[in-house]
C-alpha atoms as a PDB file:
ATOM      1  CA  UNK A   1     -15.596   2.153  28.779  1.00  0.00           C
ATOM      2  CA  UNK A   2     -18.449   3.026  26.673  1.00  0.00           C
ATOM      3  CA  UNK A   3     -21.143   3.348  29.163  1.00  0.00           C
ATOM      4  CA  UNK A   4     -18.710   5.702  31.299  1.00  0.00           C
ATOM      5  CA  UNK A   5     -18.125   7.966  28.309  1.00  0.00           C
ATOM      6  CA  UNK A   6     -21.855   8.138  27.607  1.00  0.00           C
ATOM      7  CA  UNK A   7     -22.329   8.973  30.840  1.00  0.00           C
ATOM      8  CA  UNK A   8     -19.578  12.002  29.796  1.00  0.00           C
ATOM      9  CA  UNK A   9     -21.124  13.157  26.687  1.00  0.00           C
ATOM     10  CA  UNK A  10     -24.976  12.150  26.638  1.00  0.00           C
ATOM     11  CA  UNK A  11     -24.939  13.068  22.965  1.00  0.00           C
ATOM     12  CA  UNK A  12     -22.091  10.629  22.228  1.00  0.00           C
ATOM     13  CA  UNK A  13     -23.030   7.801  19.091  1.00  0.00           C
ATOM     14  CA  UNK A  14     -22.088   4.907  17.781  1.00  0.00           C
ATOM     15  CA  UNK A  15     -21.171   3.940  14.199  1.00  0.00           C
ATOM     16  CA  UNK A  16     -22.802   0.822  12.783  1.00  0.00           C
ATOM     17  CA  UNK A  17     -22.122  -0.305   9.410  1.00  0.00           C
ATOM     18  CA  UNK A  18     -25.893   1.140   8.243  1.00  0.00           C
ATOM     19  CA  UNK A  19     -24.677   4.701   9.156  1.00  0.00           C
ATOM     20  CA  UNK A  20     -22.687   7.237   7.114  1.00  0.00           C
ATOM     21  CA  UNK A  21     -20.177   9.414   9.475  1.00  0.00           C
ATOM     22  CA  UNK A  22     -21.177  12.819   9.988  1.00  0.00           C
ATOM     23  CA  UNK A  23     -17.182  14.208  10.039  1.00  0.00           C
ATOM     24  CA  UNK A  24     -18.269  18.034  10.559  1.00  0.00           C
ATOM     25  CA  UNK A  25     -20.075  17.191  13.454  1.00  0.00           C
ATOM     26  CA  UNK A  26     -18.498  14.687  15.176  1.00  0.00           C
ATOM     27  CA  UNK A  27     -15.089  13.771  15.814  1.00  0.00           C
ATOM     28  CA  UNK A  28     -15.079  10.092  15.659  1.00  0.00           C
ATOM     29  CA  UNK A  29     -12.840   7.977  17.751  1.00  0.00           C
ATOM     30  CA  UNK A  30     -12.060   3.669  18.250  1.00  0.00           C
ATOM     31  CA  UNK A  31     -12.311   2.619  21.712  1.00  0.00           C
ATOM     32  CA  UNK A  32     -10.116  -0.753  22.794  1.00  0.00           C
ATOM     33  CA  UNK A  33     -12.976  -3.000  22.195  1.00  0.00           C
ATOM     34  CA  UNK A  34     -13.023  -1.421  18.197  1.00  0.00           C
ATOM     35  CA  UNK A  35     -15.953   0.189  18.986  1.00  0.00           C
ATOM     36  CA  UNK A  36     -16.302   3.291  16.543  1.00  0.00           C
ATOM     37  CA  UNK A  37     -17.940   6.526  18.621  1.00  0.00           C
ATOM     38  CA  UNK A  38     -18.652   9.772  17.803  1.00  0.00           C
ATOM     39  CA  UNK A  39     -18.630  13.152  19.951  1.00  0.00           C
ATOM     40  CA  UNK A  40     -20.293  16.194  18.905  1.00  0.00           C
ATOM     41  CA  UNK A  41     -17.167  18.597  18.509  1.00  0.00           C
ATOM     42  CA  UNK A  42     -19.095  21.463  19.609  1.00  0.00           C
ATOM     43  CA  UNK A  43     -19.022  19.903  23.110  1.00  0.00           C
ATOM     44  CA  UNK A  44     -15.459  19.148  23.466  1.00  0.00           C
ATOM     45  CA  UNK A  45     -13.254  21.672  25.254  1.00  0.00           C
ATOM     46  CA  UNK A  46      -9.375  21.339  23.852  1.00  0.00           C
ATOM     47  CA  UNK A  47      -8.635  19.586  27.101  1.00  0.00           C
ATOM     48  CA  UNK A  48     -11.365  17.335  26.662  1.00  0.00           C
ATOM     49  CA  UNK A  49      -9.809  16.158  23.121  1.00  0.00           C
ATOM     50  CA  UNK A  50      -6.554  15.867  24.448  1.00  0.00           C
ATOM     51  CA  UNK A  51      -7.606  13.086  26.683  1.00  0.00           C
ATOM     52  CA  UNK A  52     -10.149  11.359  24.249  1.00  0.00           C
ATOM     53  CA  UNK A  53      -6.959  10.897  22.067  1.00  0.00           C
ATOM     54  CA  UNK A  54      -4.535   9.650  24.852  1.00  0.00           C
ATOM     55  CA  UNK A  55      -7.289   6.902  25.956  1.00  0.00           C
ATOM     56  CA  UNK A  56      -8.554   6.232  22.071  1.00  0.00           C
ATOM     57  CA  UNK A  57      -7.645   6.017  18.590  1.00  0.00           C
ATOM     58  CA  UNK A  58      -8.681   9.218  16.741  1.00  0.00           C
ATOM     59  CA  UNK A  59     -10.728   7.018  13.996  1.00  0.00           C
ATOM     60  CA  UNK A  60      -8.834   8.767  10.742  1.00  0.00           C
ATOM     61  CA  UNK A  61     -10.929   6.931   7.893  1.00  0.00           C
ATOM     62  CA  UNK A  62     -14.043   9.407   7.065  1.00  0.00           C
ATOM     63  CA  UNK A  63     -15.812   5.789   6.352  1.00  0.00           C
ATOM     64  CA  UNK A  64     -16.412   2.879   8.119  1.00  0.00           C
ATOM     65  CA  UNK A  65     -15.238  -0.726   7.107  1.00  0.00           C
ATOM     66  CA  UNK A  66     -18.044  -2.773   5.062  1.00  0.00           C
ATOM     67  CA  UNK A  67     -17.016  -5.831   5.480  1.00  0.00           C
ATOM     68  CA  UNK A  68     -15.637  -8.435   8.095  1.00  0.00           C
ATOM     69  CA  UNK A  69     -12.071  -8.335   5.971  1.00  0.00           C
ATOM     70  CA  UNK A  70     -12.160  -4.414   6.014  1.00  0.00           C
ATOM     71  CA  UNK A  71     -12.508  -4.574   9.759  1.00  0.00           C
ATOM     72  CA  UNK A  72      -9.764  -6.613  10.316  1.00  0.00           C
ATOM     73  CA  UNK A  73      -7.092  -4.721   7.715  1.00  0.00           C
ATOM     74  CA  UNK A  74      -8.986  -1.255   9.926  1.00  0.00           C
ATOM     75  CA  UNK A  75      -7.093  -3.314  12.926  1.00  0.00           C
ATOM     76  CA  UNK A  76      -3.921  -3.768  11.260  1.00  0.00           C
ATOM     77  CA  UNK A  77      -3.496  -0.210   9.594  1.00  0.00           C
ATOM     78  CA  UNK A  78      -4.785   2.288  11.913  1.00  0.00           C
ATOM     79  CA  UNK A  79      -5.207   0.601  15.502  1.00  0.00           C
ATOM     80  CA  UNK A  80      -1.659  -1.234  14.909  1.00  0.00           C
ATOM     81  CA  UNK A  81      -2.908  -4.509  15.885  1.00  0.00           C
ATOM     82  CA  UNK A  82      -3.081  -8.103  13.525  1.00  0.00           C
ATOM     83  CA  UNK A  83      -6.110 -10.026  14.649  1.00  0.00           C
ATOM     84  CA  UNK A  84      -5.281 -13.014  15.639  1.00  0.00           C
ATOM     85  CA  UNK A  85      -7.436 -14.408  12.780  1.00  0.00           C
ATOM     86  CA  UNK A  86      -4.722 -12.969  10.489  1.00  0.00           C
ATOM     87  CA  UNK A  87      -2.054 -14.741  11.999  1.00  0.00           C
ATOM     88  CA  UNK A  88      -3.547 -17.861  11.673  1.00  0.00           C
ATOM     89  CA  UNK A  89      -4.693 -17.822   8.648  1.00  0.00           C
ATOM     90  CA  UNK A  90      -2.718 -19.156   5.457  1.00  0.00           C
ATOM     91  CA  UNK A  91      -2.532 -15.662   4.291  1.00  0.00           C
ATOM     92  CA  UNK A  92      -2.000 -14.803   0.816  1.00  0.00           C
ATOM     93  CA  UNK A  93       0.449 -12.205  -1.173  1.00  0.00           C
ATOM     94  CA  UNK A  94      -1.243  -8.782  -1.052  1.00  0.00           C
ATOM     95  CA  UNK A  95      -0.310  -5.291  -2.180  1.00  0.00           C
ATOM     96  CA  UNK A  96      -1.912  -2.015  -1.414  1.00  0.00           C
ATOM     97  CA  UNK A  97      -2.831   0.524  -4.088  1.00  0.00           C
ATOM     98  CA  UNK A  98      -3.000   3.879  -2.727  1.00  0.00           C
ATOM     99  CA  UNK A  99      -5.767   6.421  -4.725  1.00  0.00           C
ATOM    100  CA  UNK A 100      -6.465   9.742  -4.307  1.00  0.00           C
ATOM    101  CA  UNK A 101      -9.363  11.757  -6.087  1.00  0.00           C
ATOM    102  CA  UNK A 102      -9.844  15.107  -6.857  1.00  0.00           C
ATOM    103  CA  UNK A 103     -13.273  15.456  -5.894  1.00  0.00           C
ATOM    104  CA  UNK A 104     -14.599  14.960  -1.897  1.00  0.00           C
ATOM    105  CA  UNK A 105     -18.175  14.957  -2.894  1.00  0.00           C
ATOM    106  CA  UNK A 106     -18.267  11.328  -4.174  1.00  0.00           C
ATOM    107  CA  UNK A 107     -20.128   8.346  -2.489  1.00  0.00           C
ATOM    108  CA  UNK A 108     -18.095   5.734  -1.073  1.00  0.00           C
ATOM    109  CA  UNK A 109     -20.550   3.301  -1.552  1.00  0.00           C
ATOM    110  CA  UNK A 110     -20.575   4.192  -5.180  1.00  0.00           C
ATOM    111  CA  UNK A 111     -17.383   4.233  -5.222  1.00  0.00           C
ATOM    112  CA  UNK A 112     -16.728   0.695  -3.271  1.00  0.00           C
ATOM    113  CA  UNK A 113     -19.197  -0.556  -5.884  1.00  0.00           C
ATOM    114  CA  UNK A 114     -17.023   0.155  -8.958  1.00  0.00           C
ATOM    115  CA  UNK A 115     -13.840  -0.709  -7.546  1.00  0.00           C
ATOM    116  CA  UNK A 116     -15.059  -4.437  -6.429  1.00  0.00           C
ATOM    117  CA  UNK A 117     -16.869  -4.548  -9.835  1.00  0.00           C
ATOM    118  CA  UNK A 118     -13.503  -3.862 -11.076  1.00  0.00           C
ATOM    119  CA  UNK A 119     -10.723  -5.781  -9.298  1.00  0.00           C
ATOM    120  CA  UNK A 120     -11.555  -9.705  -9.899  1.00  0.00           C
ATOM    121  CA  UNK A 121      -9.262 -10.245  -6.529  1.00  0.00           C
ATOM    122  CA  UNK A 122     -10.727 -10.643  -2.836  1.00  0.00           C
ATOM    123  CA  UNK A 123     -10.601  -6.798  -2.332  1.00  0.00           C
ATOM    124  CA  UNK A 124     -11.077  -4.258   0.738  1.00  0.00           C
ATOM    125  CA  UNK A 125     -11.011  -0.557   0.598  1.00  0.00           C
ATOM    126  CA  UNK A 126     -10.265   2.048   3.328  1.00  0.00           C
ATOM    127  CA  UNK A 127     -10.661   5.196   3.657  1.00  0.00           C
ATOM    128  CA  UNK A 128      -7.987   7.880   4.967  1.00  0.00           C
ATOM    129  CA  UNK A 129     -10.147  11.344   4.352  1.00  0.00           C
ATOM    130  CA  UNK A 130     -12.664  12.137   2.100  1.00  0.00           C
ATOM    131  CA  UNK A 131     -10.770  11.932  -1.304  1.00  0.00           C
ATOM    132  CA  UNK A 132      -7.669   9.262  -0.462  1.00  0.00           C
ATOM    133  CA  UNK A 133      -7.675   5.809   1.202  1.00  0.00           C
ATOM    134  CA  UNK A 134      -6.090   2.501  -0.250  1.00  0.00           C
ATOM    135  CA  UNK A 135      -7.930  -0.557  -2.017  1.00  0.00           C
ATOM    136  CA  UNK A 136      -6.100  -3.867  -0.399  1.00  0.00           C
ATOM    137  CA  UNK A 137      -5.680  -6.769  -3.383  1.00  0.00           C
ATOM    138  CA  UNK A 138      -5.146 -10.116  -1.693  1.00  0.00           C
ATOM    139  CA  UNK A 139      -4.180 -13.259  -3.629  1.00  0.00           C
ATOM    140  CA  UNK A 140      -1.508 -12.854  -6.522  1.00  0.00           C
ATOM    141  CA  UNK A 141      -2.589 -12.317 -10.106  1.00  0.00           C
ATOM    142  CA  UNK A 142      -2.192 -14.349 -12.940  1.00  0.00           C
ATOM    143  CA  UNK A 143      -2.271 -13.241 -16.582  1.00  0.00           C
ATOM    144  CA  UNK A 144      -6.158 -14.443 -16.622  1.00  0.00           C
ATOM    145  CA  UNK A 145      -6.458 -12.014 -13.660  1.00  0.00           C
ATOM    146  CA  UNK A 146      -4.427  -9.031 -14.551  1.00  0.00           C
ATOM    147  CA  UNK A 147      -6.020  -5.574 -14.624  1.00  0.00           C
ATOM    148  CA  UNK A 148      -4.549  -2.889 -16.336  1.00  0.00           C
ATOM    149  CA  UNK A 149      -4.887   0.247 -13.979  1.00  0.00           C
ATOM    150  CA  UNK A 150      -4.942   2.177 -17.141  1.00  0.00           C
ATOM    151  CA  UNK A 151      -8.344   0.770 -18.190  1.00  0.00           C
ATOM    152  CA  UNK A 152      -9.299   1.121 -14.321  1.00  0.00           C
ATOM    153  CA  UNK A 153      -8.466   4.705 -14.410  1.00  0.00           C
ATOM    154  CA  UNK A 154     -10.317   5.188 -17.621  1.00  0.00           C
ATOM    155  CA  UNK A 155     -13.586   3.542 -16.279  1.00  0.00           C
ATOM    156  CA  UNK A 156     -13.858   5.323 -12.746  1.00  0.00           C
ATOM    157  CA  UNK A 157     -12.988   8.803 -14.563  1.00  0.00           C
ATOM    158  CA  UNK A 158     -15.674   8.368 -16.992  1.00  0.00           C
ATOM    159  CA  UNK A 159     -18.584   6.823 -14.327  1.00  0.00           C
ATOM    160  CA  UNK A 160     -17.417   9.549 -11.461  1.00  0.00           C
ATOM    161  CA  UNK A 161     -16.189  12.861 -13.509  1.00  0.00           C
ATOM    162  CA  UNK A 162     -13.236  13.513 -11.711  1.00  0.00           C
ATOM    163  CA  UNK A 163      -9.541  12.776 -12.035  1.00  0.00           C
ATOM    164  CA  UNK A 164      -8.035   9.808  -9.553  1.00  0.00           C
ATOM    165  CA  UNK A 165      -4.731   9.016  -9.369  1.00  0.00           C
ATOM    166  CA  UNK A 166      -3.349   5.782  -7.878  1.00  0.00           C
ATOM    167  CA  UNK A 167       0.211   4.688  -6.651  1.00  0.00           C
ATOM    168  CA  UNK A 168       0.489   0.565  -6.613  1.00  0.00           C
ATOM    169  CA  UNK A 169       2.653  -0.499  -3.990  1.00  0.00           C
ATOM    170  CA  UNK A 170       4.696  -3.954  -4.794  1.00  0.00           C
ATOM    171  CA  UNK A 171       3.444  -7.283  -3.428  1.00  0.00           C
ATOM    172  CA  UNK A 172       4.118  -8.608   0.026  1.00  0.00           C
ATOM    173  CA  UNK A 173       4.359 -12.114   1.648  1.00  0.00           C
ATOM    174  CA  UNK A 174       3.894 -11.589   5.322  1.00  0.00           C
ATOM    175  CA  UNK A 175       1.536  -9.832   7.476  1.00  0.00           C
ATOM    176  CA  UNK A 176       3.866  -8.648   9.699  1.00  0.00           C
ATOM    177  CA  UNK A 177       5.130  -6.075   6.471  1.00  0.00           C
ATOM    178  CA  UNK A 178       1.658  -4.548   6.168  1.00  0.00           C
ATOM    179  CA  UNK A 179       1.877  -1.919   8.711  1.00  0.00           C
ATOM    180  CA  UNK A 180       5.117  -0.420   8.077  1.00  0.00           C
ATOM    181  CA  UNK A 181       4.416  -0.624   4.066  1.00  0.00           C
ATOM    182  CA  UNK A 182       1.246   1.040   4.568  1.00  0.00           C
ATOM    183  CA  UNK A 183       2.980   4.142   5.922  1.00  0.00           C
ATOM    184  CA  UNK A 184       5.426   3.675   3.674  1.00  0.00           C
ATOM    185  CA  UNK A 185       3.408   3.632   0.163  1.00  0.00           C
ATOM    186  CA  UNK A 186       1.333   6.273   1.639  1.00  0.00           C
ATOM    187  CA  UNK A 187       4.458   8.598   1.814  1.00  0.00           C
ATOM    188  CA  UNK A 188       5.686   7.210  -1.449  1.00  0.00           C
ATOM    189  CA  UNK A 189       2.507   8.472  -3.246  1.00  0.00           C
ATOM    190  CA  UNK A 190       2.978  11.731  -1.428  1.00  0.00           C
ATOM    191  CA  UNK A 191       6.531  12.242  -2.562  1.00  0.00           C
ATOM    192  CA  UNK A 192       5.787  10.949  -6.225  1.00  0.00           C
ATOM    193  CA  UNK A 193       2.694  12.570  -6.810  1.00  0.00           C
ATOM    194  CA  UNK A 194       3.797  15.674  -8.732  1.00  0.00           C
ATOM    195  CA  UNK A 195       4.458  12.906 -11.205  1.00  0.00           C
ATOM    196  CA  UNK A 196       2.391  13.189 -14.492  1.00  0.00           C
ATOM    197  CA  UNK A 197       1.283   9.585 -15.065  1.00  0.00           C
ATOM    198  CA  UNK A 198      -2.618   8.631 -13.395  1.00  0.00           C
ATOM    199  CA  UNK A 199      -1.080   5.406 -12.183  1.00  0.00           C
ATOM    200  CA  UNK A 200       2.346   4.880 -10.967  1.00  0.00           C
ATOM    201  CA  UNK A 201       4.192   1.545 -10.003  1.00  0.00           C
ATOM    202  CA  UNK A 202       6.309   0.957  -7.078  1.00  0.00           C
ATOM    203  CA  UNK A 203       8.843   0.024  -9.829  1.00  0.00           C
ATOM    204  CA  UNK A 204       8.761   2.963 -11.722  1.00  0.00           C
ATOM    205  CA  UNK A 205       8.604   5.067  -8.393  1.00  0.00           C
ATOM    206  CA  UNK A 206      11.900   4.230  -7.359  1.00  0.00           C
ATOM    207  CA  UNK A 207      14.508   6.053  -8.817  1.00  0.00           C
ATOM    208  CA  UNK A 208      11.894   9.289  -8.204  1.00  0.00           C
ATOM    209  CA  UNK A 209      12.114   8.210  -4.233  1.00  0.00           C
ATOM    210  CA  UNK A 210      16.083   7.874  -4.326  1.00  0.00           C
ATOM    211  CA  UNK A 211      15.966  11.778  -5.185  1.00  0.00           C
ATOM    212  CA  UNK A 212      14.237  12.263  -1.609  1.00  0.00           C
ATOM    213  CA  UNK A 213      15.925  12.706   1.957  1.00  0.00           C
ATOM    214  CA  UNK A 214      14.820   9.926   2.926  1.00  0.00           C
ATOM    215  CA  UNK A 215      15.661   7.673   5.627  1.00  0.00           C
ATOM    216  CA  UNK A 216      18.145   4.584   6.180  1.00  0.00           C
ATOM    217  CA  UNK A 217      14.769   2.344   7.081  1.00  0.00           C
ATOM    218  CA  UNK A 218      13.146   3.639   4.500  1.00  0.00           C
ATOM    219  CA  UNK A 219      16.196   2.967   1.696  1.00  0.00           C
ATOM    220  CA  UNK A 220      16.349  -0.468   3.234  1.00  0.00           C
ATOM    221  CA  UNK A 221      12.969  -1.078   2.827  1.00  0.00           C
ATOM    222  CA  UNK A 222      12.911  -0.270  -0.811  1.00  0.00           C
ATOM    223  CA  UNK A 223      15.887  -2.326  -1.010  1.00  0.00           C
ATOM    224  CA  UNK A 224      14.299  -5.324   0.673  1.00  0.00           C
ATOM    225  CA  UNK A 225      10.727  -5.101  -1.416  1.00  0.00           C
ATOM    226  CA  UNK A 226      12.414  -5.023  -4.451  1.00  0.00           C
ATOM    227  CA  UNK A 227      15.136  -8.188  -3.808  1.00  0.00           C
ATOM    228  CA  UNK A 228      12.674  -9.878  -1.987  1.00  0.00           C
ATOM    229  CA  UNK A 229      13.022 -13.486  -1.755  1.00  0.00           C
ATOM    230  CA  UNK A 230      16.562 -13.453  -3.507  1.00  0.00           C
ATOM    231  CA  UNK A 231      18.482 -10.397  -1.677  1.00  0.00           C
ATOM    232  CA  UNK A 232      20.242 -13.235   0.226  1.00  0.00           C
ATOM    233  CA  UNK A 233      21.437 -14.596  -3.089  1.00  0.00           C
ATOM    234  CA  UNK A 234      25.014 -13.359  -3.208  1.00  0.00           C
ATOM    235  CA  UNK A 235      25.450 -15.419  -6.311  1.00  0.00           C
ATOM    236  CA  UNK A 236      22.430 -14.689  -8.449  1.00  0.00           C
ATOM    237  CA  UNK A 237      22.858 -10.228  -6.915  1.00  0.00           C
ATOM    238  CA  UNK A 238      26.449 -10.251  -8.184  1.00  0.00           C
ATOM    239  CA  UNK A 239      25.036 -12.363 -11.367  1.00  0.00           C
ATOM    240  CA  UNK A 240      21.795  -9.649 -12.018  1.00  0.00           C
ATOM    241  CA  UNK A 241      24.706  -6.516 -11.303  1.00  0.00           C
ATOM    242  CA  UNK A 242      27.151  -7.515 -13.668  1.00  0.00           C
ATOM    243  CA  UNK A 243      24.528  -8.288 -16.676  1.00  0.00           C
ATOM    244  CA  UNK A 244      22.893  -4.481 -15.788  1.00  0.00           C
ATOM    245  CA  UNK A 245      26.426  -3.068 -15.960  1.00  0.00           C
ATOM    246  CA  UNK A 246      27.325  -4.757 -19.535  1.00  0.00           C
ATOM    247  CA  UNK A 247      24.072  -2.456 -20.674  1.00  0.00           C
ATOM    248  CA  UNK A 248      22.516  -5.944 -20.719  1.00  0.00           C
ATOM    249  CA  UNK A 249      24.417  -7.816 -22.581  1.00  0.00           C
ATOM    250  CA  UNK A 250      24.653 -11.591 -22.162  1.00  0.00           C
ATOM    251  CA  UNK A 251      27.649 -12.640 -23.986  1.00  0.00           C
ATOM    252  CA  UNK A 252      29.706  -9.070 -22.253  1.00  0.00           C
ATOM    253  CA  UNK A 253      28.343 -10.452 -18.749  1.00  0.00           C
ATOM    254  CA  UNK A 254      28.841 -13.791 -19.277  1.00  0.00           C
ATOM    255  CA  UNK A 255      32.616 -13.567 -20.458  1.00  0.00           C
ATOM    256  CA  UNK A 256      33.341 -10.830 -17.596  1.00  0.00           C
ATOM    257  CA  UNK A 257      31.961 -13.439 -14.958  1.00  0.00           C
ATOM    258  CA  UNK A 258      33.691 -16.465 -16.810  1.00  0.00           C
ATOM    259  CA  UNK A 259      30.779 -18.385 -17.520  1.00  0.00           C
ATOM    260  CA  UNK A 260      28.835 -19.876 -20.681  1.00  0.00           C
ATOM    261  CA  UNK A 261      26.351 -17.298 -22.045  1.00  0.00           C
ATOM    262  CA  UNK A 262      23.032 -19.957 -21.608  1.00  0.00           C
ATOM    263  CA  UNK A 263      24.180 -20.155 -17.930  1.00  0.00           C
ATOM    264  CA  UNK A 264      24.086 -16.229 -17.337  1.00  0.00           C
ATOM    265  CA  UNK A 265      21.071 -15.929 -18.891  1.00  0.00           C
ATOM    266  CA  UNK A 266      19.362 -18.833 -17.074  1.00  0.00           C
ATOM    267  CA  UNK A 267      20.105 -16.800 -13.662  1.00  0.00           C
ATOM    268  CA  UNK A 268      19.081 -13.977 -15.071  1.00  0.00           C
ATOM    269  CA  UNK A 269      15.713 -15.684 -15.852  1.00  0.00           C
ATOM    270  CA  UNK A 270      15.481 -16.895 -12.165  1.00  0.00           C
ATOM    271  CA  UNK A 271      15.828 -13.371 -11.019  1.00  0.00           C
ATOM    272  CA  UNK A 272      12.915 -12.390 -12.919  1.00  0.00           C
ATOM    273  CA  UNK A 273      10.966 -15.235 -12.584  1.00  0.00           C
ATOM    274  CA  UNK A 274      11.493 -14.983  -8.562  1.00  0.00           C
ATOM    275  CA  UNK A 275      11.142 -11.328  -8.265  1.00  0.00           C
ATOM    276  CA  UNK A 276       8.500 -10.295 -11.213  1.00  0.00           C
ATOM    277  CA  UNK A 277      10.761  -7.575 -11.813  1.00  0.00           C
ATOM    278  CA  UNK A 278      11.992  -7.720 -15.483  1.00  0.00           C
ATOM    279  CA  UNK A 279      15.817  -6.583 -15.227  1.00  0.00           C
ATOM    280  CA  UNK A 280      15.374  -6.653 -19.636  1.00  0.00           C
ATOM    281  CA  UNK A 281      13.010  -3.750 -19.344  1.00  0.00           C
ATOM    282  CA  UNK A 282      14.070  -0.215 -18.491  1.00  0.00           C
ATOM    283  CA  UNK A 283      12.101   0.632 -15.236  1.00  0.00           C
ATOM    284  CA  UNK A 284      13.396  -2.882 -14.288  1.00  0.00           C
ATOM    285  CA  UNK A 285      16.262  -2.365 -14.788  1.00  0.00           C
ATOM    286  CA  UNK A 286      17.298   1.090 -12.870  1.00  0.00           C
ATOM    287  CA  UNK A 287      14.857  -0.076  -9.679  1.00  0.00           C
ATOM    288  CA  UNK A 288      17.358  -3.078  -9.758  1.00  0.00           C
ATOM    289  CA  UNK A 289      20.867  -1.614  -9.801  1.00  0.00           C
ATOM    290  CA  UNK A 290      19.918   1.365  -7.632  1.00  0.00           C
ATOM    291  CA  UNK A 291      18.947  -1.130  -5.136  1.00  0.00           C
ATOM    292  CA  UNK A 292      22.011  -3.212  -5.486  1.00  0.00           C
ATOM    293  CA  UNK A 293      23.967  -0.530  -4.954  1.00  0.00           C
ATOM    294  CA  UNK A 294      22.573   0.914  -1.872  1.00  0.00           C
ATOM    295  CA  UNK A 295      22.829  -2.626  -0.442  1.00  0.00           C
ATOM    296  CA  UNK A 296      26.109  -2.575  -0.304  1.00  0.00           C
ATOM    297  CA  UNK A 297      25.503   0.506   2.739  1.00  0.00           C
ATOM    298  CA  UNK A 298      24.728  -2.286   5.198  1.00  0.00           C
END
């Protein structure tokens, strides 16, 4: 396919990982076999385009993938395809942290720099435009690993001079979720972004998101990444709902669900403890019970 479209447009490159994409000149487009082109857009009629989109992917990062692990997540999230590499693999938890900056002047490679210099987990970034694209954490922290996003935040602001604002989306187990929560946390920073805060947590975003028209797939899928690995708990869900509704009160729970007090707060431990999300805690707390409650749609 790529010799015939040369033949097409004669002034028609390709994009190796030692150039930078000239976006005002070209519009840049993946072929099947990922191969990253770029036509001058002064010689493409509106017809032309039309048909360079239905027989290729319209390339929408303004930077190409660094790495061997960036090209395969630039597979998953914008040509809708898992390598086959990422199937096999014994893949790790991940989560995607969606940033956005206020100025479209900076260099990526500066900017990949700092983030990897930052993050102490296997990281990729990608870029969606010129000022927003998502850094990909893969492997789960521990408390030796943890990074505030606060301090992050504080560091980029002062190297770059701009403001940057990042949404963090919550972690996922499979592969096969990465697509759809790409989309997803990339809409969720769009709806929450009005919000004052530099960083925001998929935890905190929630009851912000429940104010949206949004859609049944989309409340489901809140309601699934927040139960996770328990939502099929009936015991431990009606457990978690009744300690919420005694305003978190063990010994009120425990008596309304006729149990000893060390019991009910022993499943209330699990929860957190399997989740991450502290039900003790506020933002915990209101993510959880919305979410139980909208369960009970389906």
């Amino acid at each position: 396919m790529l010799e015939q479209l040369q033949q097409m447009f004669p002034n028609l490159v390709t994009n190796t990982n030692e150039t930078k994409m000239d976006t005002i000149t070209y519009k840049w487009y993946v072929t099947n076999e990922n191969d990253i082109i770029g036509v001058p857009k002064d010689e493409l009629t509106e017809r032309e385009t039309k048909i360079l989109e239905i027989l290729l992917t319209p390339y929408k990062a303004s930077q190409p993938p660094t790495t061997e692990r960036e090209k395969l997540w630039m597979d998953i999230l914008f040509q809708k395809e898992i390598p086959k590499k990422m199937m096999e693999d014994d893949f790790s938890p991940f989560h995607f942290v969606y940033f956005s900056l206020s100025d479209e002047s900076i260099d990526p490679e500066s900017f990949r720099e700092a983030i990897r210099g930052l993050f102490p987990q296997k990281t990729s970034i990608l870029w969606e435009n010129n000022h927003e694209g998502v850094i990909i954490q893969e492997e789960a922290q521990t408390m030796e690993d943890f990074v505030s996003y606060s301090e992050i935040i504080e560091v980029l602001t002062t190297d770059f001079y701009m403001n940057i604002k990042l949404f963090v989306g919550p972690t996922l187990l499979h592969i096969q979720q990465a697509l759809d929560f790409y989309g997803w946390i990339k809409k969720c920073y769009h709806l929450t972004r009005w919000h004052n805060h530099d960083v925001l947590h998929y935890i905190e975003a929630i009851p912000y998101l429940f104010l949206h028209d949004i859609s049944d797939k989309e409340q489901q899928m809140i309601t699934n990444s927040i139960l996770n690995d328990v939502k099929n708990d009936e015991e431990l869900l009606k457990t978690v709902q009744v300690f919420l509704e005694s305003n978190s009160n063990t010994t009120l729970a425990a008596k309304k669900m006729y149990m000893h007090r060390n019991s009910l707060q022993y499943r209330v431990d699990k929860f957190i403890e399997k989740t991450g999300i502290d039900v003790k805690q506020f933002d915990g707390a209101i993510a959880v019970y919305l979410c139980l409650l909208m369960r009970t749609k389906w």
